[in-house]
Protein backbone atom coordinates (compact mmCIF):
# COMPACT_ATOMS: atom_id res chain seq x y z
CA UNK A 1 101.51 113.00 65.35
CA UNK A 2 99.63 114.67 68.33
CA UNK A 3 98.56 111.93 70.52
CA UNK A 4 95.96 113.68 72.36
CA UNK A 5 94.62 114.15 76.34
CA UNK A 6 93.16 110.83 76.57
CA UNK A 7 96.45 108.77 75.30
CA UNK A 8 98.60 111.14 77.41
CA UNK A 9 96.12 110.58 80.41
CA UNK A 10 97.37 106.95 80.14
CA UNK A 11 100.81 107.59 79.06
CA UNK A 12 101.31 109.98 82.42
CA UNK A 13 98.73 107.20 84.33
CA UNK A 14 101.18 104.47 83.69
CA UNK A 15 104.32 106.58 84.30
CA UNK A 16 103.48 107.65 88.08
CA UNK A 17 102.10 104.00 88.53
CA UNK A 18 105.68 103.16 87.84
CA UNK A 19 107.25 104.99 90.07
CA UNK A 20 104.74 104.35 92.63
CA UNK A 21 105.34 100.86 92.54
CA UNK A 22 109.13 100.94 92.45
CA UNK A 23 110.08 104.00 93.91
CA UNK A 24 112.30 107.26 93.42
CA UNK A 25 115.47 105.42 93.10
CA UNK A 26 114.20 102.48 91.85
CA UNK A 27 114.24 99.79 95.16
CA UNK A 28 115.23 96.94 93.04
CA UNK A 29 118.76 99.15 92.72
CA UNK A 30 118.65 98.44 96.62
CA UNK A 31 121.22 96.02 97.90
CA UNK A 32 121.56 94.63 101.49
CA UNK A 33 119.17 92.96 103.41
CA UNK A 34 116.11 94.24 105.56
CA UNK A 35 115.34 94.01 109.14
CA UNK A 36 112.08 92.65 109.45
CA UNK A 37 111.96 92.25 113.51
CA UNK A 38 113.77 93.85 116.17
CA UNK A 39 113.61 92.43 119.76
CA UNK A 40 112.08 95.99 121.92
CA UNK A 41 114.73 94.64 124.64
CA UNK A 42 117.56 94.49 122.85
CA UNK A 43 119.83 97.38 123.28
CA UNK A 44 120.12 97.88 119.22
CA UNK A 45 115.99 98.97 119.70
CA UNK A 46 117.58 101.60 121.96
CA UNK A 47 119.95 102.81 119.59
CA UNK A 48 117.98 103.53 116.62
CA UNK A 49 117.51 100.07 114.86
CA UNK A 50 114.28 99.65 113.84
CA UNK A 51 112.32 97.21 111.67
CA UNK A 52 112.82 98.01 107.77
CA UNK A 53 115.73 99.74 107.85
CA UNK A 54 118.26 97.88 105.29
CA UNK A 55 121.88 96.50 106.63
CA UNK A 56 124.63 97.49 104.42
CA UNK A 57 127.32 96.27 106.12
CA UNK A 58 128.44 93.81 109.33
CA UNK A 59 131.82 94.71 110.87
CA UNK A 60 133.21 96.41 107.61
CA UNK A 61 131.91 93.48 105.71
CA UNK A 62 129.56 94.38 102.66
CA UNK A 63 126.22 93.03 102.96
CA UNK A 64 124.45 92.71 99.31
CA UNK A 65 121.54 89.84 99.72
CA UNK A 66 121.34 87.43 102.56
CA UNK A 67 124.05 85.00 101.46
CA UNK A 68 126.24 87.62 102.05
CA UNK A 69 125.02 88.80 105.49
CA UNK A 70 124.78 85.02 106.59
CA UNK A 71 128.81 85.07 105.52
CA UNK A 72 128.89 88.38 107.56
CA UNK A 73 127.71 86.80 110.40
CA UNK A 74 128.43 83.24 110.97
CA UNK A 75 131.31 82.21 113.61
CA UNK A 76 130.06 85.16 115.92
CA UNK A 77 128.85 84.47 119.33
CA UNK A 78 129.28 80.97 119.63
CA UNK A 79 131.54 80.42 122.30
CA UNK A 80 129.06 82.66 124.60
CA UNK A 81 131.73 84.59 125.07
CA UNK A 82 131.11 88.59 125.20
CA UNK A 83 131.68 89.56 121.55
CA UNK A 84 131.24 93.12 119.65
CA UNK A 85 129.25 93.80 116.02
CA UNK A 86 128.95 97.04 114.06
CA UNK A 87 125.82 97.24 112.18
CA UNK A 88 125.82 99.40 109.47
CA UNK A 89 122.15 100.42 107.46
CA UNK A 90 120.92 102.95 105.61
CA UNK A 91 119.87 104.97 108.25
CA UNK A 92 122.97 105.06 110.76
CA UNK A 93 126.03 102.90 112.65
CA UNK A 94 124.92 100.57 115.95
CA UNK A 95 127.50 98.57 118.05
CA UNK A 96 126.22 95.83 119.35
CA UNK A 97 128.16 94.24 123.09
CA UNK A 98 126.77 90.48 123.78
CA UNK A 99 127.52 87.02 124.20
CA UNK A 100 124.13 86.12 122.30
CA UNK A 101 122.87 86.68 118.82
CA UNK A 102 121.05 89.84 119.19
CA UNK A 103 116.96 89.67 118.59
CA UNK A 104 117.03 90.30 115.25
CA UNK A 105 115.81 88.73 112.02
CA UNK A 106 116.44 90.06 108.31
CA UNK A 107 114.75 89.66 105.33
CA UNK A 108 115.46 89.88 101.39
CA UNK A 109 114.90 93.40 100.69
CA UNK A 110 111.58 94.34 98.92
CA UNK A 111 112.12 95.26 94.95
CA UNK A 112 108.57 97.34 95.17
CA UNK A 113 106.27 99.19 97.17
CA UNK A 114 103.75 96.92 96.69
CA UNK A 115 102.18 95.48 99.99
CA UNK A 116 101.49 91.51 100.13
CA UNK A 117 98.57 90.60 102.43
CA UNK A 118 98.15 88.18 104.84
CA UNK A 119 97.23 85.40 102.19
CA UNK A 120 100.31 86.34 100.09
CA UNK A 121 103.40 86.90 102.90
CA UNK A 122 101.64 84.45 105.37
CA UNK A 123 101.34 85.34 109.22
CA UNK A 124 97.68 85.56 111.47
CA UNK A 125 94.41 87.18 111.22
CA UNK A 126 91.96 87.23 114.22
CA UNK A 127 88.57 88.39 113.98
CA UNK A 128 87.42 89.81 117.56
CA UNK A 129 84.57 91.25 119.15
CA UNK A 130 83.66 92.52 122.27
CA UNK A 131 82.56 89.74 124.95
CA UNK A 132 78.84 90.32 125.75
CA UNK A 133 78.43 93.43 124.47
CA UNK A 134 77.46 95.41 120.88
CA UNK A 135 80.30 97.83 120.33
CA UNK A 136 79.59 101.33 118.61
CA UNK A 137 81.07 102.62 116.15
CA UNK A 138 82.86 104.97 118.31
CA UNK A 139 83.86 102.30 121.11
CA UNK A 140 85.23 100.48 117.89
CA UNK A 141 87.34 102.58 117.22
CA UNK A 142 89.04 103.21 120.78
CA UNK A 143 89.16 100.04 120.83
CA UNK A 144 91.30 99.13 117.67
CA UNK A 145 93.81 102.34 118.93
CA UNK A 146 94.14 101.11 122.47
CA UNK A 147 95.16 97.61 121.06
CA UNK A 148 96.94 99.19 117.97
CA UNK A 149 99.46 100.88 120.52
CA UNK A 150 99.36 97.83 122.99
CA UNK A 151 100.45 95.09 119.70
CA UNK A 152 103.03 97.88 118.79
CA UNK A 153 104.51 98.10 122.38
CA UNK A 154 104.57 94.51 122.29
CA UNK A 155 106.72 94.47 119.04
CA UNK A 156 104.45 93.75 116.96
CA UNK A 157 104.99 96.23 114.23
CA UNK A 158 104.09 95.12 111.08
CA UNK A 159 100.53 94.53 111.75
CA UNK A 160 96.84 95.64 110.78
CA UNK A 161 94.49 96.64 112.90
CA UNK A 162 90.91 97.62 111.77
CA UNK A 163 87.28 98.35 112.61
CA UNK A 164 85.29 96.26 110.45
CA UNK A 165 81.39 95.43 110.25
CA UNK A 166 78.89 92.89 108.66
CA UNK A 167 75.56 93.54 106.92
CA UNK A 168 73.96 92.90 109.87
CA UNK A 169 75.55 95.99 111.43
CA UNK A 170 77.55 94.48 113.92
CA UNK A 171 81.34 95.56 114.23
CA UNK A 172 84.36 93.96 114.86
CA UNK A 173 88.64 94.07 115.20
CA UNK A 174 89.96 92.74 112.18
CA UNK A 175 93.89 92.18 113.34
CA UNK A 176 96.53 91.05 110.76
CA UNK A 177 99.96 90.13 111.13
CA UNK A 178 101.97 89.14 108.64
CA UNK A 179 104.91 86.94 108.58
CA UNK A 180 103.55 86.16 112.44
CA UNK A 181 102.40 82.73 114.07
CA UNK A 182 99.13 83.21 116.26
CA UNK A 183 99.85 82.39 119.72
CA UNK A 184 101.37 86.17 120.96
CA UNK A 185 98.25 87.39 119.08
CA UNK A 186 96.10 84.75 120.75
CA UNK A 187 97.59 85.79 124.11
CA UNK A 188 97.51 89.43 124.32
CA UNK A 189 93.81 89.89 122.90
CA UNK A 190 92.13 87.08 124.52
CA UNK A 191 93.04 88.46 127.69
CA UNK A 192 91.91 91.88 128.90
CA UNK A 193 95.19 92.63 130.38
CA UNK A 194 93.61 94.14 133.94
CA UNK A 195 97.00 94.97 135.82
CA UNK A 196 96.54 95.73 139.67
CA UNK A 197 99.44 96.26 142.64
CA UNK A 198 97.22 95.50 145.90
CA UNK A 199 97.96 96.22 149.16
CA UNK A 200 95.32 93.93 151.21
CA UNK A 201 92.58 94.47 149.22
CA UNK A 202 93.13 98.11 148.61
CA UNK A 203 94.59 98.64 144.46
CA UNK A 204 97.76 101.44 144.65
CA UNK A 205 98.28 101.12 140.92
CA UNK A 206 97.20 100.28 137.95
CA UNK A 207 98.24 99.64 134.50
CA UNK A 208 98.10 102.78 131.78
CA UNK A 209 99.73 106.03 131.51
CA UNK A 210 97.22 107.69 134.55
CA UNK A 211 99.08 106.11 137.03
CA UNK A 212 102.30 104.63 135.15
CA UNK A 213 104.78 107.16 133.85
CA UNK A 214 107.52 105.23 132.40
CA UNK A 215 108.38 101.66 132.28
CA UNK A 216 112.04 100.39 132.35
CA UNK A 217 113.12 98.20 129.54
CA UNK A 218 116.61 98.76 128.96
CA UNK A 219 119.51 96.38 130.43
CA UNK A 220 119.79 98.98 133.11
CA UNK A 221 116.33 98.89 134.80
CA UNK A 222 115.15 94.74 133.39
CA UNK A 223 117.35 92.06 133.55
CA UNK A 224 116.58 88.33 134.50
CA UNK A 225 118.00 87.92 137.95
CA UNK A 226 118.67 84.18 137.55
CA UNK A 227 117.63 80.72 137.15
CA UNK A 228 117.60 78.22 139.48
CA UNK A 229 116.42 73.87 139.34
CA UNK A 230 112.13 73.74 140.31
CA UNK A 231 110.32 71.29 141.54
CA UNK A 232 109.17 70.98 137.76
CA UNK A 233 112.53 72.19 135.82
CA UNK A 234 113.66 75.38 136.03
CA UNK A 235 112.26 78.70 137.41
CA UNK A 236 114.08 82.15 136.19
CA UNK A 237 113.19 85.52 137.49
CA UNK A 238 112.99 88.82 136.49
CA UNK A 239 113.01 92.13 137.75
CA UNK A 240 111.81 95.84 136.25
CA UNK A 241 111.60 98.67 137.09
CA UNK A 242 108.81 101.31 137.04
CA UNK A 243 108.06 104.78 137.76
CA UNK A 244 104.46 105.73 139.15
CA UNK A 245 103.07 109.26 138.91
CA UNK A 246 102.96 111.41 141.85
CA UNK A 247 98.83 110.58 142.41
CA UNK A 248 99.96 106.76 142.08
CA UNK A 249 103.05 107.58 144.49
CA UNK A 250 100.84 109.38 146.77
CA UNK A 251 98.02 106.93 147.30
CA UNK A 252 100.51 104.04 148.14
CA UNK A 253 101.72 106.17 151.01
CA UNK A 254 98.42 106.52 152.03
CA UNK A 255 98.08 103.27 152.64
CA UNK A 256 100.96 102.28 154.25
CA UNK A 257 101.44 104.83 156.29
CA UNK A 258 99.11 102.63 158.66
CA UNK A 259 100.32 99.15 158.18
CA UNK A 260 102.54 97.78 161.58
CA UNK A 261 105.90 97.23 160.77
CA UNK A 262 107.05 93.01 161.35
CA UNK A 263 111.09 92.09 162.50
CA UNK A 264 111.93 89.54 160.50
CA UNK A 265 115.92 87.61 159.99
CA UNK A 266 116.12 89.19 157.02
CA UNK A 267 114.97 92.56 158.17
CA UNK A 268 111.83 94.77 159.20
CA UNK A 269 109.26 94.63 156.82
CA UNK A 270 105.63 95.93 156.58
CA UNK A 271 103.36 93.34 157.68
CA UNK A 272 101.12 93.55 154.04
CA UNK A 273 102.91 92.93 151.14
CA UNK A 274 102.20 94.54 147.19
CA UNK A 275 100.44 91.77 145.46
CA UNK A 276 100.50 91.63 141.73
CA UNK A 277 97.27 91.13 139.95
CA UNK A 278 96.83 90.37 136.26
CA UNK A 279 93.37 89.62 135.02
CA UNK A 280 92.14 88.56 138.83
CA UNK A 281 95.10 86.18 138.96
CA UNK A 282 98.09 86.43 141.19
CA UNK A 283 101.23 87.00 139.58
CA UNK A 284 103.89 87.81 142.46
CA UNK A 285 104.06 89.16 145.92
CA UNK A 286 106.52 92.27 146.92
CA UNK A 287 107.95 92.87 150.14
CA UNK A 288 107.89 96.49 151.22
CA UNK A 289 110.38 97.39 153.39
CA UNK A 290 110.07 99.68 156.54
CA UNK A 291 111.78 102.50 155.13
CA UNK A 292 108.85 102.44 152.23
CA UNK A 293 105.81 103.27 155.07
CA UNK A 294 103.98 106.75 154.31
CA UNK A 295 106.55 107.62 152.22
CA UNK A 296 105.42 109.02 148.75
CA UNK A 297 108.28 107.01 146.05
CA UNK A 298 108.04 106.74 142.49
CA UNK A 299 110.46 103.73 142.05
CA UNK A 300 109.24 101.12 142.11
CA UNK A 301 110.51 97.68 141.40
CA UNK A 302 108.34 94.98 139.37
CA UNK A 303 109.04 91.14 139.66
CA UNK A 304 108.47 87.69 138.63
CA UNK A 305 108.99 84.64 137.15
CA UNK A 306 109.10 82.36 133.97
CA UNK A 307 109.17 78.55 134.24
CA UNK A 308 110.35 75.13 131.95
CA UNK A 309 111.79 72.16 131.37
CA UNK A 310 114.87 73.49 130.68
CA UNK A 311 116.94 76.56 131.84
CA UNK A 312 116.59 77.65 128.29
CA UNK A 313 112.87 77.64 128.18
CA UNK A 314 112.61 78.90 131.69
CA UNK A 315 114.38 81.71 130.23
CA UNK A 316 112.65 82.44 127.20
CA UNK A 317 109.31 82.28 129.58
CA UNK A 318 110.96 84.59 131.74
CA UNK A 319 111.34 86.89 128.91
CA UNK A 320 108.00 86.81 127.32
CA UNK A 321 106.64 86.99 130.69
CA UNK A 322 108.23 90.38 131.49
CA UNK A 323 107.45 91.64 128.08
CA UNK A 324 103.81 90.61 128.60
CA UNK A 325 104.15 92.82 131.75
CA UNK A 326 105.68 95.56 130.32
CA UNK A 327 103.58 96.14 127.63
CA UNK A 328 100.30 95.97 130.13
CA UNK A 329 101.75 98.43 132.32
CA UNK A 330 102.90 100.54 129.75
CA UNK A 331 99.38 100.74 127.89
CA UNK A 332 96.69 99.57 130.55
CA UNK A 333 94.05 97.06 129.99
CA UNK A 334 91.65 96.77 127.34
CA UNK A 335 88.14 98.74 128.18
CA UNK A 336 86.43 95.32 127.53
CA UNK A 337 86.99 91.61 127.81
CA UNK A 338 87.26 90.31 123.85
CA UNK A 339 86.22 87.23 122.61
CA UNK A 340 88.18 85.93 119.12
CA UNK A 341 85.41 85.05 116.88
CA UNK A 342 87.93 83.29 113.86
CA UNK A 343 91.65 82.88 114.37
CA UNK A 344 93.86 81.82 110.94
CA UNK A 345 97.45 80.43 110.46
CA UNK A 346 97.84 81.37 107.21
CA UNK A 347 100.81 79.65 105.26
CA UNK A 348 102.11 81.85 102.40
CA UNK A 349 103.12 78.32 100.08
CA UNK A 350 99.35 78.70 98.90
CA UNK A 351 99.52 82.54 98.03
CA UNK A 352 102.86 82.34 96.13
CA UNK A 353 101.66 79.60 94.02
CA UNK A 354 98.31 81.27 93.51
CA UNK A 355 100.02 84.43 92.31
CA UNK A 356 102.27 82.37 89.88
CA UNK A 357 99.71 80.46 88.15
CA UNK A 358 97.21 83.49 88.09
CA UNK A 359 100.08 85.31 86.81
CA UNK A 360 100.30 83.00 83.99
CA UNK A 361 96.37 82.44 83.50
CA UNK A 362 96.32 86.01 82.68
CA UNK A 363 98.55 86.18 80.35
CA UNK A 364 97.33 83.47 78.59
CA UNK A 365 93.91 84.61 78.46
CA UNK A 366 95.20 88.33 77.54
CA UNK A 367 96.56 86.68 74.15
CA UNK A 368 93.74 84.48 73.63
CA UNK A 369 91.25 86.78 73.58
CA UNK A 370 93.45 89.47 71.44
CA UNK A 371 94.05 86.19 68.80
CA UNK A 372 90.64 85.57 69.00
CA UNK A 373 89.52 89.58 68.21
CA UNK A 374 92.38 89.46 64.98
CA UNK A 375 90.41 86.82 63.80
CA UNK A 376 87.12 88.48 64.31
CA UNK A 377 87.89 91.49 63.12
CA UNK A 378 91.34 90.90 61.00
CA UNK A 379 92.73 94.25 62.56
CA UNK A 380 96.40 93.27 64.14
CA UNK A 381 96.70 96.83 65.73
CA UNK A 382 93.63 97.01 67.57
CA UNK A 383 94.70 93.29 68.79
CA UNK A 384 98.14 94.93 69.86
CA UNK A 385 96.59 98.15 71.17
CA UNK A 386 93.96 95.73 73.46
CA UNK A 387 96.81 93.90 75.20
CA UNK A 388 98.70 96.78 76.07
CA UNK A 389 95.28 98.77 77.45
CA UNK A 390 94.59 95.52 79.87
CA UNK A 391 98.22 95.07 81.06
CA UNK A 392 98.25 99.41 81.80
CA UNK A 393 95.52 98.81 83.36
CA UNK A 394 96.61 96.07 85.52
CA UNK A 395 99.40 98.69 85.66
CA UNK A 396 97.78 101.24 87.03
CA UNK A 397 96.14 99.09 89.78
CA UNK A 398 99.12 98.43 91.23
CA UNK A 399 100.42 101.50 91.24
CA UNK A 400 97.16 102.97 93.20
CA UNK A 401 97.59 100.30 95.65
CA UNK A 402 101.13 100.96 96.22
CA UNK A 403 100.16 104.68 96.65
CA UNK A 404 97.40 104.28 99.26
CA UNK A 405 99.44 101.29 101.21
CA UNK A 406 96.76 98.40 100.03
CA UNK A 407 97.75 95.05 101.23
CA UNK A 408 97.19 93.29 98.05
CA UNK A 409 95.40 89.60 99.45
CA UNK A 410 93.87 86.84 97.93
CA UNK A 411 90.62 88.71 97.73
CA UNK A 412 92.37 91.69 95.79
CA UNK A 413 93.96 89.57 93.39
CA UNK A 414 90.44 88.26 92.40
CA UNK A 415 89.80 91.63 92.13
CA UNK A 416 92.25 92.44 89.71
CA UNK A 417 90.88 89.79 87.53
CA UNK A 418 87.36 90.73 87.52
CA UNK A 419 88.86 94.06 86.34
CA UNK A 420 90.90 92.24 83.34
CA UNK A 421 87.53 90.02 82.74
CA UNK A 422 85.27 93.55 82.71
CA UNK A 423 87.60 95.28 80.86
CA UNK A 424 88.37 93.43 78.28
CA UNK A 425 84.26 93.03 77.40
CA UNK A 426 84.16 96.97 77.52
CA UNK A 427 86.99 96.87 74.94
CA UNK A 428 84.91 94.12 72.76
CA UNK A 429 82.45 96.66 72.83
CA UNK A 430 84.18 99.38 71.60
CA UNK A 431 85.75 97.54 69.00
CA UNK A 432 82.45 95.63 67.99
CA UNK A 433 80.30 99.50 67.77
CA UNK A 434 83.12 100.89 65.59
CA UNK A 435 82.89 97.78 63.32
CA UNK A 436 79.36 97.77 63.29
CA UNK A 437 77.45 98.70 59.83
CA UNK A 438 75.49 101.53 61.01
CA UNK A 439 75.27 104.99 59.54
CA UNK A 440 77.25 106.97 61.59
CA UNK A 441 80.51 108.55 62.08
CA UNK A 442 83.37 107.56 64.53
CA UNK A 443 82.62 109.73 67.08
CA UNK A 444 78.61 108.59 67.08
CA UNK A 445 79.60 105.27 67.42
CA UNK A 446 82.01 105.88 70.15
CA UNK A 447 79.69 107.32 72.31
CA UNK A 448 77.00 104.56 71.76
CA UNK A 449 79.84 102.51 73.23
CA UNK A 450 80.38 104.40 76.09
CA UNK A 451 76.76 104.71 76.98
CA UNK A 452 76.46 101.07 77.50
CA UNK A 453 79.91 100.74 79.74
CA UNK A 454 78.96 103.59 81.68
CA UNK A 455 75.59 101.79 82.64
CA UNK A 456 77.42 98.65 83.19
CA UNK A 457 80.69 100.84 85.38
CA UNK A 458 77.33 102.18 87.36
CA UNK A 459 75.90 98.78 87.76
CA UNK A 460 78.79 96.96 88.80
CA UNK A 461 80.01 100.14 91.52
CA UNK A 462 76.20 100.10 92.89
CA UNK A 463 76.64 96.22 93.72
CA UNK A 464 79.97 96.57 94.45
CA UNK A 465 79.52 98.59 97.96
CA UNK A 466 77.66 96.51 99.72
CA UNK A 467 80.50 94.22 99.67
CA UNK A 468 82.63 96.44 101.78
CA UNK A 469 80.91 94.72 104.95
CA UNK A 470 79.94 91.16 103.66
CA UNK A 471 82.05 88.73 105.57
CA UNK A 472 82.94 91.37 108.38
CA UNK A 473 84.58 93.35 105.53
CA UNK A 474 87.02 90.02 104.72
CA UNK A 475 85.41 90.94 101.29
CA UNK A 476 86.65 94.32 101.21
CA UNK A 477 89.64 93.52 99.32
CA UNK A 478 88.15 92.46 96.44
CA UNK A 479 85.60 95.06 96.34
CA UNK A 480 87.58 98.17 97.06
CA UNK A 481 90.17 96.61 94.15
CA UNK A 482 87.55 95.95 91.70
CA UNK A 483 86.39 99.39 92.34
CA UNK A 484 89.16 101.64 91.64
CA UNK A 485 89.98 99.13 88.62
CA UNK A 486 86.86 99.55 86.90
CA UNK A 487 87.22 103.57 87.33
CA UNK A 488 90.50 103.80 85.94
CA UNK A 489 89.48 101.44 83.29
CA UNK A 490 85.89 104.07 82.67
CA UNK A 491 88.09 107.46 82.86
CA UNK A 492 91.42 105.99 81.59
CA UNK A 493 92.31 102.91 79.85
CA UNK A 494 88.84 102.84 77.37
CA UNK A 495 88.94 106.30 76.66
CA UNK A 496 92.52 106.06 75.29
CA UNK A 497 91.57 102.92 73.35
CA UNK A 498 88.85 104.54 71.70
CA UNK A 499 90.98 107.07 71.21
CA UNK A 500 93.17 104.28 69.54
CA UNK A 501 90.46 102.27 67.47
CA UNK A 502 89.35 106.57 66.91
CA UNK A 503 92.74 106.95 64.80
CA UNK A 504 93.26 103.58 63.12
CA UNK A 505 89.69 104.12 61.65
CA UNK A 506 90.85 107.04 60.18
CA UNK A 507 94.21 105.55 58.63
């Protein structure tokens, strides 16, 4: 029997949804376990490693699923003694030399290319604007670049950021991060991240690639020099080097050329120091040595200091301190001083049992309306051929999501319902006008049908679009979902089911 265009439309719909959403092997054929965060620091970033690449194998030892790479793993580096690992993944070999755990956290590898939102995989979402000022759509858009490359130097890679606006036209940063806590997030943006070197009150350099040209981060140029009791705990310093470009390099001879030169016990010295200047607050303050005065140097050598209760949280101050650094220098400040309008822990407990239960709603309601429609209309294959054109549709949802790289969120999911709910009165239609009494053939009755869900497709689209920017677009999930699941539901799914109800009439 010749199926026809419309039921192959679906047929071929549904079979590149499919591979959309699980990929060319299949990933659920995938075994091993997938890096989810790498540490920028950490001399395995340096190699190669990089987040999502999947870990096959730990010293020669097969990793399949996390148990195993837990197994893999356990027993190594606790003595702090220096200790070697061989990390194996799908995309190369890295030796790793340490007497630490390396920064680096796995994950259970993903069985589909479908993308979980914030509400679904948990993490943070800040909503920001610009602090005293109405932001273009243009100076939007630097904006989310500048901080997209400054959260990504940071090592914060899987993130979100995106211009968004309300119906009152006024436009804001819409930052996710999933799997994330807030407080780096909260840090980095709420803070304009002005960096100035200052000799007197005269600025040599400043952050950003016009007078920065490359920032050390390897164990060769940034180390923590050590740690040493406070008069509060512990203080631990680091030290980093930089190299400035030859206008940077040239203006800081300028100005030292005239500085005196002071004798000191621990040597001669210039009698101004470099003062370190983050957001108008002092940070550090940099001998330069007489050797240094009206010479034009690129070096230069970045310092200072982390401090805790503990040597161990002195350290990991230290740390996040120099990274904080780093990442300023590396991609200057922000053009404007932000202000974080709504800032969101977002647990994913809620979104896993919300998917579970909506999961199972659906189904549910999928059966309950095709039991109700046998009843109605006594016809078991047009009950049959109705579940299978929701759950293809549903189908085919995914599988455009997957495609475009949606983050599927809370809002989405709601979405996807709507759809199901809109869909499956479209399909009542179609199945009521080929019932119906009237004197006229399939095909007249058909496109009665379609007449009144292509008003009702127009309708819904028209009110649809406005949601885009309700909320400061924390809307637009459900809206763009809705969207492209009523179209494929107009131009695919219903067509092939009238197709359907087209061919059982006949038989």
């Amino acid at each position: 029997m010749k199926l026809g265009f419309k039921i192959w439309l679906l047929i071929f719909s549904l079979l590149f949804s499919l591979m959309f959403i699980f990929g060319l092997p299949p990933k659920f054929l995938d075994s091993g376990v997938s890096v989810t965060s790498i540490g920028t620091n950490s001399t395995l970033f340096d190699q190669g490693l990089k987040q999502g690449q999947i870990i096959k194998a730990i010293d020669g030892k097969e990793v399949t699923d996390f148990e195993s790479y837990t197994t893999a793993v356990s027993g190594k580096f606790i003595s702090g003694v220096e200790s070697k690992m061989i990390i194996k993944t799908n995309k190369g070999e890295y030796t790793y030399y340490g007497d630490s755990f390396p920064d680096l956290t796995v994950g259970e590898i993903s069985k589909t290319n479908i993308k979980l939102g914030l509400d679904l995989a948990g993490g943070a979402r800040a909503l920001i604007k610009a602090e005293n000022k109405s932001l273009t759509t243009s100076e939007l858009n630097d904006l989310v670049e500048i901080t997209q490359n400054r959260l990504n130097a940071f090592g914060l890679t899987d993130l979100k950021v995106s211009p968004v606006s309300d119906l009152s036209g006024n436009n804001f940063m819409l930052i996710e991060i999933a799997g994330a806590t807030p407080k780096d997030l909260k840090e980095l943006i709420s803070k304009q991240g002005k960096f100035e070197a200052k000799i007197g009150n005269i600025t040599v350099f400043e952050g950003g690639s016009r007078d920065i040209a490359s920032v050390g981060r390897d164990a060769q140029s940034a180390r923590i020099e050590g740690c040493s009791p406070g008069d509060q705990g512990y203080v631990c310093r680091f030290n980093f080097e930089i190299v400035l470009s030859g206008v940077a390099a040239q203006r800081q001879a300028d100005v030292t050329s005239t500085i005196p030169v002071n004798s000191t016990p621990q040597g001669n010295y210039l009698a101004e120091k470099l003062d370190l200047i983050l957001d108008d607050n002092f940070v550090d303050s940099l001998l330069i040595s007489e050797g240094l005065k009206g010479r034009v140097t690129t070096q230069i050598a970045i310092s200072g200091s982390g401090t805790g209760n503990t040597q161990e949280e002195a350290l990991l101050e230290a740390k996040a301190q120099m990274k904080k650094l780093q990442t300023i220098l590396m991609t200057g400040s922000l053009p404007y001083k932000l202000e974080i309008v709504k800032l969101d822990t977002i647990s994913p407990l809620l979104g896993e049992e919300f998917v579970k239960y909506i999961l199972l709603a659906g189904l549910v309601a999928i059966l309950s309306v095709a039991i109700i429609l046998f009843v109605r209309y006594k016809k078991w294959k047009a009950s049959l051929a109705l579940i299978l054109t929701t759950v293809s549709e549903v189908v085919i949802i995914l599988g455009i999501s997957s495609l475009i790289n949606w983050n599927l969120d809370l809002p989405s999911i709601a979405g996807i319902l709507a759809t199901i709910g809109t869909g499956v009165d479209d399909l009542v239609v179609l199945m009521d006008e080929t019932s119906s009494g009237l004197n006229l053939n399939i095909k007249q009755k058909l496109k009665r049908a379609f007449a009144i869900i292509l008003g009702a497709y127009f309708t819904s689209l028209v009110s649809l679009l406005p949601l885009m920017w309700a909320g400061a677009g924390l809307l637009k999930g459900f809206a763009i979902t809705t969207i492209i699941g009523i179209s494929v539901g107009v131009f695919i799914t219903r067509p092939a089911f009238g197709e359907l109800l087209r061919r059982f009439k006949k038989e």
